[in-house]
N, C-alpha and C. Protein backbone atom coordinates (compact mmCIF):
# COMPACT_ATOMS: atom_id res chain seq x y z
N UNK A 1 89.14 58.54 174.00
CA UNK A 1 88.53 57.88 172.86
C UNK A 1 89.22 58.33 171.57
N UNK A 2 89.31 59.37 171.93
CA UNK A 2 90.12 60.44 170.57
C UNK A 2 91.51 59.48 170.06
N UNK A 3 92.45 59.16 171.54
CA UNK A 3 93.64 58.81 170.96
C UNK A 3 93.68 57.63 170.75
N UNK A 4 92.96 57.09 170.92
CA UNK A 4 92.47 55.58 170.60
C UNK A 4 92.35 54.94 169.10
N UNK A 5 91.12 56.18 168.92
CA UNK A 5 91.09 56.04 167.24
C UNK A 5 92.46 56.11 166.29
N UNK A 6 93.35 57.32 167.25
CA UNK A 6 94.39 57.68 166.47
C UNK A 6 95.56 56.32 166.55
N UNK A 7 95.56 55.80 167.54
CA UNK A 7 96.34 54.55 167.55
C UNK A 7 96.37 53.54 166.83
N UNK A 8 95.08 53.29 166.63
CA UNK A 8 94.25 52.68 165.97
C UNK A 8 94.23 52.95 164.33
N UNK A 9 94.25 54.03 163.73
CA UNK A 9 94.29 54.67 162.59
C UNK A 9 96.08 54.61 162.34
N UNK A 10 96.86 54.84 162.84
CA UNK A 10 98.55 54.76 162.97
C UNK A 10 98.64 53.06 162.67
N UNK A 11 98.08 52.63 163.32
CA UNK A 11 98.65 51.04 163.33
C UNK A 11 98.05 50.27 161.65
N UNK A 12 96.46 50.59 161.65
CA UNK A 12 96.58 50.61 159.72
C UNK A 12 97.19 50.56 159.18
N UNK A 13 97.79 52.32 159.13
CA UNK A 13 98.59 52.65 158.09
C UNK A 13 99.63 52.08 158.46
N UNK A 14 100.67 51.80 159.53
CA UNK A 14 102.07 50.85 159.46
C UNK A 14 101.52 49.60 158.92
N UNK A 15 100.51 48.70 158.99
CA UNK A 15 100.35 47.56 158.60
C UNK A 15 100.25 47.52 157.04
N UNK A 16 99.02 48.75 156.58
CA UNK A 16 99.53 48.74 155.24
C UNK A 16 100.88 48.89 154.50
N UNK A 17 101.29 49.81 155.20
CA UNK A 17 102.70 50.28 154.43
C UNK A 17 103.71 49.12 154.70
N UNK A 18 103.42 48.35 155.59
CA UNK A 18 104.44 47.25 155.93
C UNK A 18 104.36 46.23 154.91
N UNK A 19 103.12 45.89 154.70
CA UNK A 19 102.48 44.93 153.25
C UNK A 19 103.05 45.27 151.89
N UNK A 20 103.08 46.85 151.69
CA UNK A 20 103.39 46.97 150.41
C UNK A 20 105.17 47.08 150.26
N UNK A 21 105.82 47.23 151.38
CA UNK A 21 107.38 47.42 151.56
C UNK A 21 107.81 45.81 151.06
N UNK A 22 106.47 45.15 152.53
CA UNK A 22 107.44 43.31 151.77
C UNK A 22 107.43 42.67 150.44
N UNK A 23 106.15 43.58 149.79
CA UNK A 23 106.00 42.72 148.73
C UNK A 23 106.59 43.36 147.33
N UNK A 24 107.46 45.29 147.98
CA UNK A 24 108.01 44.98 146.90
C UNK A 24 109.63 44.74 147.03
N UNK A 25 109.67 44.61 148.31
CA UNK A 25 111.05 43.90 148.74
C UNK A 25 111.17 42.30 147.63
N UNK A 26 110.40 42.02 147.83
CA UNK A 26 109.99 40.30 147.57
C UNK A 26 110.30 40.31 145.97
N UNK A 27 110.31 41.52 145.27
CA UNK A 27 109.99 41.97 144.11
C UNK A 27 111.68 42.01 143.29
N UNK A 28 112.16 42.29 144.37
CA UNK A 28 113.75 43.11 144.03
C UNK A 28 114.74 42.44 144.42
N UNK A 29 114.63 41.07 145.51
CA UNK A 29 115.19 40.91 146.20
C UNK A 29 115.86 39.40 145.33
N UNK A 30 117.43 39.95 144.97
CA UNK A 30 118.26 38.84 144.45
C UNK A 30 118.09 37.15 144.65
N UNK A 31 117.66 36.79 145.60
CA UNK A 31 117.20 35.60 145.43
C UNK A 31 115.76 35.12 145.27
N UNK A 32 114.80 35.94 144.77
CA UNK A 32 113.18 35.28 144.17
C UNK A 32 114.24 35.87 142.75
N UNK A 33 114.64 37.12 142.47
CA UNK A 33 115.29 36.92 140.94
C UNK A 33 115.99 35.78 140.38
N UNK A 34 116.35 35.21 140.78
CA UNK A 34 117.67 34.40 140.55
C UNK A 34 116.47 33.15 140.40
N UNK A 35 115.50 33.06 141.22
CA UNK A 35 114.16 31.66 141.72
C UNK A 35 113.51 31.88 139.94
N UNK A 36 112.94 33.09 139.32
CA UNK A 36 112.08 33.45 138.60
C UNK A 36 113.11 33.14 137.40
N UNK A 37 114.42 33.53 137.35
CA UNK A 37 115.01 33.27 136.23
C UNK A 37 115.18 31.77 135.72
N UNK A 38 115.76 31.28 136.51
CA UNK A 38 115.99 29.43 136.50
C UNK A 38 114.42 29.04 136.37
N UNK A 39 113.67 29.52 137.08
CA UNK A 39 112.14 29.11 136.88
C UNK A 39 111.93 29.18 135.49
N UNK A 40 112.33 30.37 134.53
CA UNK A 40 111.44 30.49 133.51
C UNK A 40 112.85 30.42 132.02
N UNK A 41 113.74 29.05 132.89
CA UNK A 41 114.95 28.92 131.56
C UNK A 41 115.84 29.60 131.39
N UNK A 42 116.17 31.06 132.11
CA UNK A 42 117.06 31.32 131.73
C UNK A 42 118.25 31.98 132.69
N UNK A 43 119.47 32.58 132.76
CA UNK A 43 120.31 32.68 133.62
C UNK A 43 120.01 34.62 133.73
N UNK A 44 119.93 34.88 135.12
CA UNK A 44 120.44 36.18 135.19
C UNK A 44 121.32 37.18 134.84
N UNK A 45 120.79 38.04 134.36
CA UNK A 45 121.89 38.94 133.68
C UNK A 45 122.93 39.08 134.34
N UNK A 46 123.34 39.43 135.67
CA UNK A 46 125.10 39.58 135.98
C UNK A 46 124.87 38.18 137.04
N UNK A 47 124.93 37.50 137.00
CA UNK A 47 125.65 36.11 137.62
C UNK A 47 127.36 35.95 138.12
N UNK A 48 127.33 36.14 138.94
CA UNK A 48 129.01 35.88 139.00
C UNK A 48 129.49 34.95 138.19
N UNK A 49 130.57 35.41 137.95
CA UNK A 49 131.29 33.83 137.17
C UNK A 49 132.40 33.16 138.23
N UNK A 50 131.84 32.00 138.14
CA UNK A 50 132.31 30.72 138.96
C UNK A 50 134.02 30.47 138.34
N UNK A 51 134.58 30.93 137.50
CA UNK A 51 135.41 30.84 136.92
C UNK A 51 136.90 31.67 137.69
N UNK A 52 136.07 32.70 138.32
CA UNK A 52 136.84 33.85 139.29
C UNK A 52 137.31 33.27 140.41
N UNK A 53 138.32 33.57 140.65
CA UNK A 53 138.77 33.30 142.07
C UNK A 53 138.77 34.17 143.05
N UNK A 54 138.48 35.36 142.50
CA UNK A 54 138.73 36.21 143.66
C UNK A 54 137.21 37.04 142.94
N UNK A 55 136.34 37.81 144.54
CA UNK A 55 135.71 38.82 144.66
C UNK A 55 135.85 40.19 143.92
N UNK A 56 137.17 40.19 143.52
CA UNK A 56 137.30 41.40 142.50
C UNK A 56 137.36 41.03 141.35
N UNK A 57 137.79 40.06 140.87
CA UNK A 57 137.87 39.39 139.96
C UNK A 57 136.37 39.10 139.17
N UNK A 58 135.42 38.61 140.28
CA UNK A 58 134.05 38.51 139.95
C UNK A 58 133.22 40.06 139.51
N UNK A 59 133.98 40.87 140.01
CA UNK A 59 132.94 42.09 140.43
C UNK A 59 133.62 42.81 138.92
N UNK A 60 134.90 42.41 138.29
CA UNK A 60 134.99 42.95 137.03
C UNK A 60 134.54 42.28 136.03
N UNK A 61 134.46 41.04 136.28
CA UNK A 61 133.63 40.01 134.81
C UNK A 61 132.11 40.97 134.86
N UNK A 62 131.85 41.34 135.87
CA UNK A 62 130.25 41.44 135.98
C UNK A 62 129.97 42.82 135.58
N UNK A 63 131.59 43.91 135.67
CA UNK A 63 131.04 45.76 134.91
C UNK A 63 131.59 45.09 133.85
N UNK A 64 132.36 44.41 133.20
CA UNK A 64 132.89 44.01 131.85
C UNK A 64 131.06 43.55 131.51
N UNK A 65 130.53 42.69 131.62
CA UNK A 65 129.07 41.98 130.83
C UNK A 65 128.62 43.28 131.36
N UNK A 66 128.49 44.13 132.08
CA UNK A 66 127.74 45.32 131.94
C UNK A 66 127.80 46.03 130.98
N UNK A 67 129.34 46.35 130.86
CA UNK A 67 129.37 47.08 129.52
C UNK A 67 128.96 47.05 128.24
N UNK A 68 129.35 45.59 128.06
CA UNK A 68 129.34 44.59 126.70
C UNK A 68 127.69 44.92 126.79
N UNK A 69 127.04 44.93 127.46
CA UNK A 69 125.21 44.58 127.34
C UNK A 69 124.96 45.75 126.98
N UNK A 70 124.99 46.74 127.63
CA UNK A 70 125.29 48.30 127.11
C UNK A 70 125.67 48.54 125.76
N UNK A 71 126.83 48.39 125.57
CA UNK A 71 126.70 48.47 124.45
C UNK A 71 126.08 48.21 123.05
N UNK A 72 125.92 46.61 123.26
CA UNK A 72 125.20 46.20 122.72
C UNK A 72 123.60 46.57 122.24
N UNK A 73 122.80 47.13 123.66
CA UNK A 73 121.65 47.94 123.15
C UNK A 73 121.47 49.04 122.93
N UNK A 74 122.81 49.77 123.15
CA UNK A 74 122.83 50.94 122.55
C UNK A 74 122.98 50.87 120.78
N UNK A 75 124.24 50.01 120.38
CA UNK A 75 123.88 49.66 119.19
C UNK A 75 122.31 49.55 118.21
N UNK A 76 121.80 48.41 119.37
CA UNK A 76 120.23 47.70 118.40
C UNK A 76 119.41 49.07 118.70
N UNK A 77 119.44 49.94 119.42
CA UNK A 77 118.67 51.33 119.09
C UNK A 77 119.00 52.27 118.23
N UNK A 78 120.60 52.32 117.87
CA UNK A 78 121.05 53.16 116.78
C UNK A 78 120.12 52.44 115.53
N UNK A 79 120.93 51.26 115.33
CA UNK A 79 120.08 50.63 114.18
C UNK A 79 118.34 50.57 113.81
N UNK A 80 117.81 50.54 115.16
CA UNK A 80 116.41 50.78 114.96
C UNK A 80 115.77 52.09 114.73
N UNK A 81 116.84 52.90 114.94
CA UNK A 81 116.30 54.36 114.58
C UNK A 81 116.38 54.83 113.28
N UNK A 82 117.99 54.19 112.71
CA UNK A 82 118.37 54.25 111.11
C UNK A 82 117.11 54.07 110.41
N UNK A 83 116.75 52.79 111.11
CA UNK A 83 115.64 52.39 110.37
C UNK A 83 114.10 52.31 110.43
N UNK A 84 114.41 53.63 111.17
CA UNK A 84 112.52 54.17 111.64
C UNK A 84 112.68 55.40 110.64
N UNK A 85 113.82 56.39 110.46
CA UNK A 85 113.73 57.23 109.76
C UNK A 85 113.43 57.22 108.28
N UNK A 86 112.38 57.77 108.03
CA UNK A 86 112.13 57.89 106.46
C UNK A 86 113.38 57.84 105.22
């Protein structure tokens, strides 16, 4: 009866933990991103560019807009700090 319960109590917890894995799989997972972006107007931040011909080619347009984005908010926080300080 004992290991019963415990089987029983094991299989719960995989079912819960299985629930919360898919849904935050579901969460992260490049194509509901890509669904939610076009859904709500706008394009994903690293998108390949269709412009590339080659896989490496794509994979440097995409640390190049990494950088550029980077930088960029590193900038708008310098400036917002200039201008938080008294």
């Amino acid at each position: 009866m004992k290991a019963i319960l415990g089987v029983i109590a094991l299989l719960l917890v995989l079912a819960i933990v299985g629930t919360l894995a898919k849904k935050q799989l579901e969460a992260v997972s490049p194509g509901s991103s890509a669904r939610n972006a076009a859904a709500a107007g706008s394009t994903p931040g690293f998108a390949a560019d269709p412009n590339a011909s080659t896989v490496a080619e794509q994979a440097k347009s995409m640390q190049e807009r990494a950088r550029a984005n980077t930088t960029h908010a590193l900038e708008q926080g310098a400036q917002r700090n200039q201008r938080a300080e008294p």
